[in-house]
C-alpha atoms as a PDB file:
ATOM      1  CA  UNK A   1       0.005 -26.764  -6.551  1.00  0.00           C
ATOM      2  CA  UNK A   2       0.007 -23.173  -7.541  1.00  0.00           C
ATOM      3  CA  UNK A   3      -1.709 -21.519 -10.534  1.00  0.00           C
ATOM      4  CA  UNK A   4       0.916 -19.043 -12.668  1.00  0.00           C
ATOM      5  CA  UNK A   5       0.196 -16.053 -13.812  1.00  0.00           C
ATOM      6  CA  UNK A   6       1.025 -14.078 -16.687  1.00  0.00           C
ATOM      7  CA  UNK A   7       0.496 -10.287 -17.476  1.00  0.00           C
ATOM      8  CA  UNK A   8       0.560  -9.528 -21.272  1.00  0.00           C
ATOM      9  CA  UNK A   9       0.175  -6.304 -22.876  1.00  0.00           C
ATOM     10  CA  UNK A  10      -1.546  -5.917 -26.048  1.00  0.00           C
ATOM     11  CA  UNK A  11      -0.546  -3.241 -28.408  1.00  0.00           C
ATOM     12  CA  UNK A  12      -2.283  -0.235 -29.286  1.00  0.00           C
ATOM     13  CA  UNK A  13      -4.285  -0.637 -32.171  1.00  0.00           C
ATOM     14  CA  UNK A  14      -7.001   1.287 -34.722  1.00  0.00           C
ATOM     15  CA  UNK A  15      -9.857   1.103 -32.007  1.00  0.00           C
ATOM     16  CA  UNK A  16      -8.111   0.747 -28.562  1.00  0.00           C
ATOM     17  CA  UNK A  17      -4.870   1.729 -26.573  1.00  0.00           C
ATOM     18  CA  UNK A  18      -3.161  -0.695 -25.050  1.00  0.00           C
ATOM     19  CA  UNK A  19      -4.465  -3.075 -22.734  1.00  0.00           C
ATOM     20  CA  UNK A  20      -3.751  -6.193 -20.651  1.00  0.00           C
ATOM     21  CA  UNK A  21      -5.031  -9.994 -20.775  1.00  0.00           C
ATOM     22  CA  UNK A  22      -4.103 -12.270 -18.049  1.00  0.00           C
ATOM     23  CA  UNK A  23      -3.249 -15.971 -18.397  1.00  0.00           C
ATOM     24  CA  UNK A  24      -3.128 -18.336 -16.020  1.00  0.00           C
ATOM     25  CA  UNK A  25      -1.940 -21.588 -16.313  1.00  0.00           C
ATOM     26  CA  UNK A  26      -1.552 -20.814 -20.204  1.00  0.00           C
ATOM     27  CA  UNK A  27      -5.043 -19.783 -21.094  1.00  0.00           C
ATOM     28  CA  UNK A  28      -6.301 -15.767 -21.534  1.00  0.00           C
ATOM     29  CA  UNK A  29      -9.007 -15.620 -18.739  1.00  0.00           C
ATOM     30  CA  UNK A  30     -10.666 -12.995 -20.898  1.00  0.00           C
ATOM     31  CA  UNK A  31     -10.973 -14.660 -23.977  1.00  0.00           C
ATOM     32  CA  UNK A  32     -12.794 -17.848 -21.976  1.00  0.00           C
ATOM     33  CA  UNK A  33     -14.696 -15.445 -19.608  1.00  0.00           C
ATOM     34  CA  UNK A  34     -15.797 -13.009 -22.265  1.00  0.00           C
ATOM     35  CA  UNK A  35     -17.797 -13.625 -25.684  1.00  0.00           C
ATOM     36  CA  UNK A  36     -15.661 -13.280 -28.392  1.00  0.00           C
ATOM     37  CA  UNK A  37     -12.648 -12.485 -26.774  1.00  0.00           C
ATOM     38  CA  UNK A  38     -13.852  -8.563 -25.795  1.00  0.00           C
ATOM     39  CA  UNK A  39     -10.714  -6.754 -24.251  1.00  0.00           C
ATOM     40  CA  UNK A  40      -8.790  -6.451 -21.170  1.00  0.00           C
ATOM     41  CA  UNK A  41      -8.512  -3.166 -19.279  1.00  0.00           C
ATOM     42  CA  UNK A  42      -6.674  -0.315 -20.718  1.00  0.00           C
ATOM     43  CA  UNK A  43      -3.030  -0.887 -19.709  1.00  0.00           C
ATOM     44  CA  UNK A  44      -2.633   2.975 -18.129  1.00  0.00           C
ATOM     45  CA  UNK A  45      -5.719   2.670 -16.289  1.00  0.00           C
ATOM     46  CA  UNK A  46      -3.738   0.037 -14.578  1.00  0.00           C
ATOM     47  CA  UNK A  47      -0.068   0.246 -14.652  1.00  0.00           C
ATOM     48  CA  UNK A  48       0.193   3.779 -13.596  1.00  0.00           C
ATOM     49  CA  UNK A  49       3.344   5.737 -13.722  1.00  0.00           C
ATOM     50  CA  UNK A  50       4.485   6.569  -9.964  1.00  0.00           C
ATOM     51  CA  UNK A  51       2.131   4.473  -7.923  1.00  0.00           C
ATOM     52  CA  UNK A  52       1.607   1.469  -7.367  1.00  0.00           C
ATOM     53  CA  UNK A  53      -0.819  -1.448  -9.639  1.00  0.00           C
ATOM     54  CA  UNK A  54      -4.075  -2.028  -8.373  1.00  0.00           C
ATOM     55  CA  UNK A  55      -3.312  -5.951  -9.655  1.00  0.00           C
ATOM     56  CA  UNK A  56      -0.721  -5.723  -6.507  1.00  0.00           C
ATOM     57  CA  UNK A  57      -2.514  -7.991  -3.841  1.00  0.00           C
ATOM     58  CA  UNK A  58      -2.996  -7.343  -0.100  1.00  0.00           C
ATOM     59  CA  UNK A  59      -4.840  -8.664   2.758  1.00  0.00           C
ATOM     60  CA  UNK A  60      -7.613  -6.396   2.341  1.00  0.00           C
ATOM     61  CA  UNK A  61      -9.708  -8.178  -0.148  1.00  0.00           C
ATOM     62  CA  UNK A  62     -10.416  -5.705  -3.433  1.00  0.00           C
ATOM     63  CA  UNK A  63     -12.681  -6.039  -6.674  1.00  0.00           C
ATOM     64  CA  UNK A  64     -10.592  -5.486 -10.081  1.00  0.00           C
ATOM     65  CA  UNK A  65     -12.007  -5.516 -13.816  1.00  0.00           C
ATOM     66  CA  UNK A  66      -9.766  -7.432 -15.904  1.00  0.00           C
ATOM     67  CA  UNK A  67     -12.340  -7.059 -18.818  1.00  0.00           C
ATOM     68  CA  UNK A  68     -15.349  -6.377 -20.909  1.00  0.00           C
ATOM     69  CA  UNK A  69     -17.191  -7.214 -24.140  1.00  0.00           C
ATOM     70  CA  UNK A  70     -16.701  -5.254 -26.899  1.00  0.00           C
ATOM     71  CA  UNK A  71     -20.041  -3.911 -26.518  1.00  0.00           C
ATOM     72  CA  UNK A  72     -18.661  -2.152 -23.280  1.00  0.00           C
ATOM     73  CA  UNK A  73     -19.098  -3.251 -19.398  1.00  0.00           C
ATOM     74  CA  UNK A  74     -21.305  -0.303 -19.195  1.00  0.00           C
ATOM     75  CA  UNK A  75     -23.775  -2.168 -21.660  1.00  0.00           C
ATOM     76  CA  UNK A  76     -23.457  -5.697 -20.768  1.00  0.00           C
ATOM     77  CA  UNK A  77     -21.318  -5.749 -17.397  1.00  0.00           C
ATOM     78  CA  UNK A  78     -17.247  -6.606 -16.458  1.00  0.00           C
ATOM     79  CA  UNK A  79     -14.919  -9.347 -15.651  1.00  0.00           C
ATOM     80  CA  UNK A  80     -14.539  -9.087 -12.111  1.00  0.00           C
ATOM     81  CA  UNK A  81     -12.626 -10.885  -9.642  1.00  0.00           C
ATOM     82  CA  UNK A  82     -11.628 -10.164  -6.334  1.00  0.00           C
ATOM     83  CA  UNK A  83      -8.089  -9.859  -4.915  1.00  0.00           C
ATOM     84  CA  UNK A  84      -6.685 -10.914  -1.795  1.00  0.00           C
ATOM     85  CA  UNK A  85      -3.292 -11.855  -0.265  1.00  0.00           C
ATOM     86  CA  UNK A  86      -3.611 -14.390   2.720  1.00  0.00           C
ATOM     87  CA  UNK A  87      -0.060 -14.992   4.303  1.00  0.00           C
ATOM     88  CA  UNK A  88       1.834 -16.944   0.806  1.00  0.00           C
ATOM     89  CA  UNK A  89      -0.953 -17.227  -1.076  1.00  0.00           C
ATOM     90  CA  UNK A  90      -2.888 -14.723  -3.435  1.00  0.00           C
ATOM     91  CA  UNK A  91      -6.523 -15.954  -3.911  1.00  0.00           C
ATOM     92  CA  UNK A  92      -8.349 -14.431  -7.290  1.00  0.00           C
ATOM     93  CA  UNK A  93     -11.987 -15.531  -6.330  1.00  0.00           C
ATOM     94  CA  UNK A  94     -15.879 -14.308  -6.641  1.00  0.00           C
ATOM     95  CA  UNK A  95     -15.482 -13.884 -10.623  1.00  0.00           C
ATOM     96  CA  UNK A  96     -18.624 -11.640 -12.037  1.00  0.00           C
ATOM     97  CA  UNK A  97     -19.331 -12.298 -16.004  1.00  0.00           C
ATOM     98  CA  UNK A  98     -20.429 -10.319 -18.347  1.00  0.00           C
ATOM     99  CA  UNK A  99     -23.832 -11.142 -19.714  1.00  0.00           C
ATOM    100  CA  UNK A 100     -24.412 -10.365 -23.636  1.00  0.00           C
ATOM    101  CA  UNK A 101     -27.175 -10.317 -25.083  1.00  0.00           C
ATOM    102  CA  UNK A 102     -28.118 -12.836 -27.580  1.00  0.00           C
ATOM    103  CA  UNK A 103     -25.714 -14.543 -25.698  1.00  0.00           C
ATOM    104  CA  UNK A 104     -25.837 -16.412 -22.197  1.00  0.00           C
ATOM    105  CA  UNK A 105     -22.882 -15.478 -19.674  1.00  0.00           C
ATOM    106  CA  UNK A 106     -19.925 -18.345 -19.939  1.00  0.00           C
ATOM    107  CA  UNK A 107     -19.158 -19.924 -16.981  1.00  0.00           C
ATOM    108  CA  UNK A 108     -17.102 -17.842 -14.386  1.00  0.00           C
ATOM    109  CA  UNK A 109     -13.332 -18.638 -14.270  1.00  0.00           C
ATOM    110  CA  UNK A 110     -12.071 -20.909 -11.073  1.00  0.00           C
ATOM    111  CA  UNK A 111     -10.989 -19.563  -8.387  1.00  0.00           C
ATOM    112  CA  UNK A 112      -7.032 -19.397  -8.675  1.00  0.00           C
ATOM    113  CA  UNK A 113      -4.026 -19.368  -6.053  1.00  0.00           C
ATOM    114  CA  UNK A 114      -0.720 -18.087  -6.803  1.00  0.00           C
ATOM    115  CA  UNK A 115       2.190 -18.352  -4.782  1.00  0.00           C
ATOM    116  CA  UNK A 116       3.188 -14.723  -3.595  1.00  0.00           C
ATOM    117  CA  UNK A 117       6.506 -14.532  -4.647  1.00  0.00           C
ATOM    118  CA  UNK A 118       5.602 -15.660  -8.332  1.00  0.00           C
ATOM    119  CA  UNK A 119       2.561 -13.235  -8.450  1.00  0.00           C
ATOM    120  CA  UNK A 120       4.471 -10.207  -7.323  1.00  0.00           C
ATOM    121  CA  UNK A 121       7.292 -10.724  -9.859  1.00  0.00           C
ATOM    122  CA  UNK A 122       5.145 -10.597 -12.343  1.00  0.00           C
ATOM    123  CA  UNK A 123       2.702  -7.623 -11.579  1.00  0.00           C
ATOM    124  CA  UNK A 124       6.230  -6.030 -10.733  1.00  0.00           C
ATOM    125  CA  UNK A 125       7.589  -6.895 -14.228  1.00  0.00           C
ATOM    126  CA  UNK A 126       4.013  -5.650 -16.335  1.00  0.00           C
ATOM    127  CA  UNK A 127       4.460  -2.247 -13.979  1.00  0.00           C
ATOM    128  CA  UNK A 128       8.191  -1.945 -15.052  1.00  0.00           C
ATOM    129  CA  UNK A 129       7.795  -2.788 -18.672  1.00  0.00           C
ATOM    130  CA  UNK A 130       6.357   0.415 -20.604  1.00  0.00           C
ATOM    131  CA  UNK A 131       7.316  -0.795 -23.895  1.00  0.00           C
ATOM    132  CA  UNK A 132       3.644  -0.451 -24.607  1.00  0.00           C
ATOM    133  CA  UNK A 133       4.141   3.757 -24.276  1.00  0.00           C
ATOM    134  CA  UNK A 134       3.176   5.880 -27.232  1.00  0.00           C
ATOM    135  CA  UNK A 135       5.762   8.086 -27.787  1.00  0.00           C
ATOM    136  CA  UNK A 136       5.959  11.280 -29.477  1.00  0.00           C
END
């Protein structure tokens, strides 16, 4: 059985721009990776305009930061997994945690398989939706 992901984009807000959490299966990987919830990366570091995601999976296997605490990752280290597409399957595996002081790290996620099809609708719909665009 697959995993499912889910790209969501939070709102800009008084401290951050908009950035992206990631559920699988129904749970935000940040928030159970990550003291205190932290943040996902900043959603136009990302979803660029006019190139491609670097969440898009291919066979050569690549290290992403999906987040941080809110201490920073330069302080305390990232949420990392690595990304790789092998035939219908995209693996999410190796997870890095952030360790924070007082705290210990939390356990790293699983690793997580995604049917293709279902994981590139979905990194195609979170590049196509820019509803999270400041405008002025």
């Amino acid at each position: 059985m697959f995993d499912r992901l889910e790209i969501r984009v939070v709102p800009p807000g008084p401290r951050f721009a908009a950035q992206l959490r990631f559920w699988v299966n129904g749970e935000d990987v940040v928030e159970g990776a990550v003291h205190e919830g932290g943040r996902g990366p900043f959603a136009a570091d990302v979803l660029p305009v006019g190139r491609p995601s670097l969440l898009r999976a291919t066979d050569e296997a690549r290290r992403l930061e999906l987040g941080e605490p809110e201490c920073t990752g330069g302080c305390c280290g990232f949420l990392t997994v690595v990304v790789r597409r092998f035939g219908d399957v995209v693996q999410w595996s190796d997870w890095e945690v952030p360790w924070e002081v007082p705290h210990t790290p939390a356990p790293p996620p699983p690793e997580f398989h995604f049917d293709t099809a279902q994981y590139d609708a979905e990194v195609a719909r979170a590049e196509a939706d820019r509803s999270w665009q400041v405008t002025m």
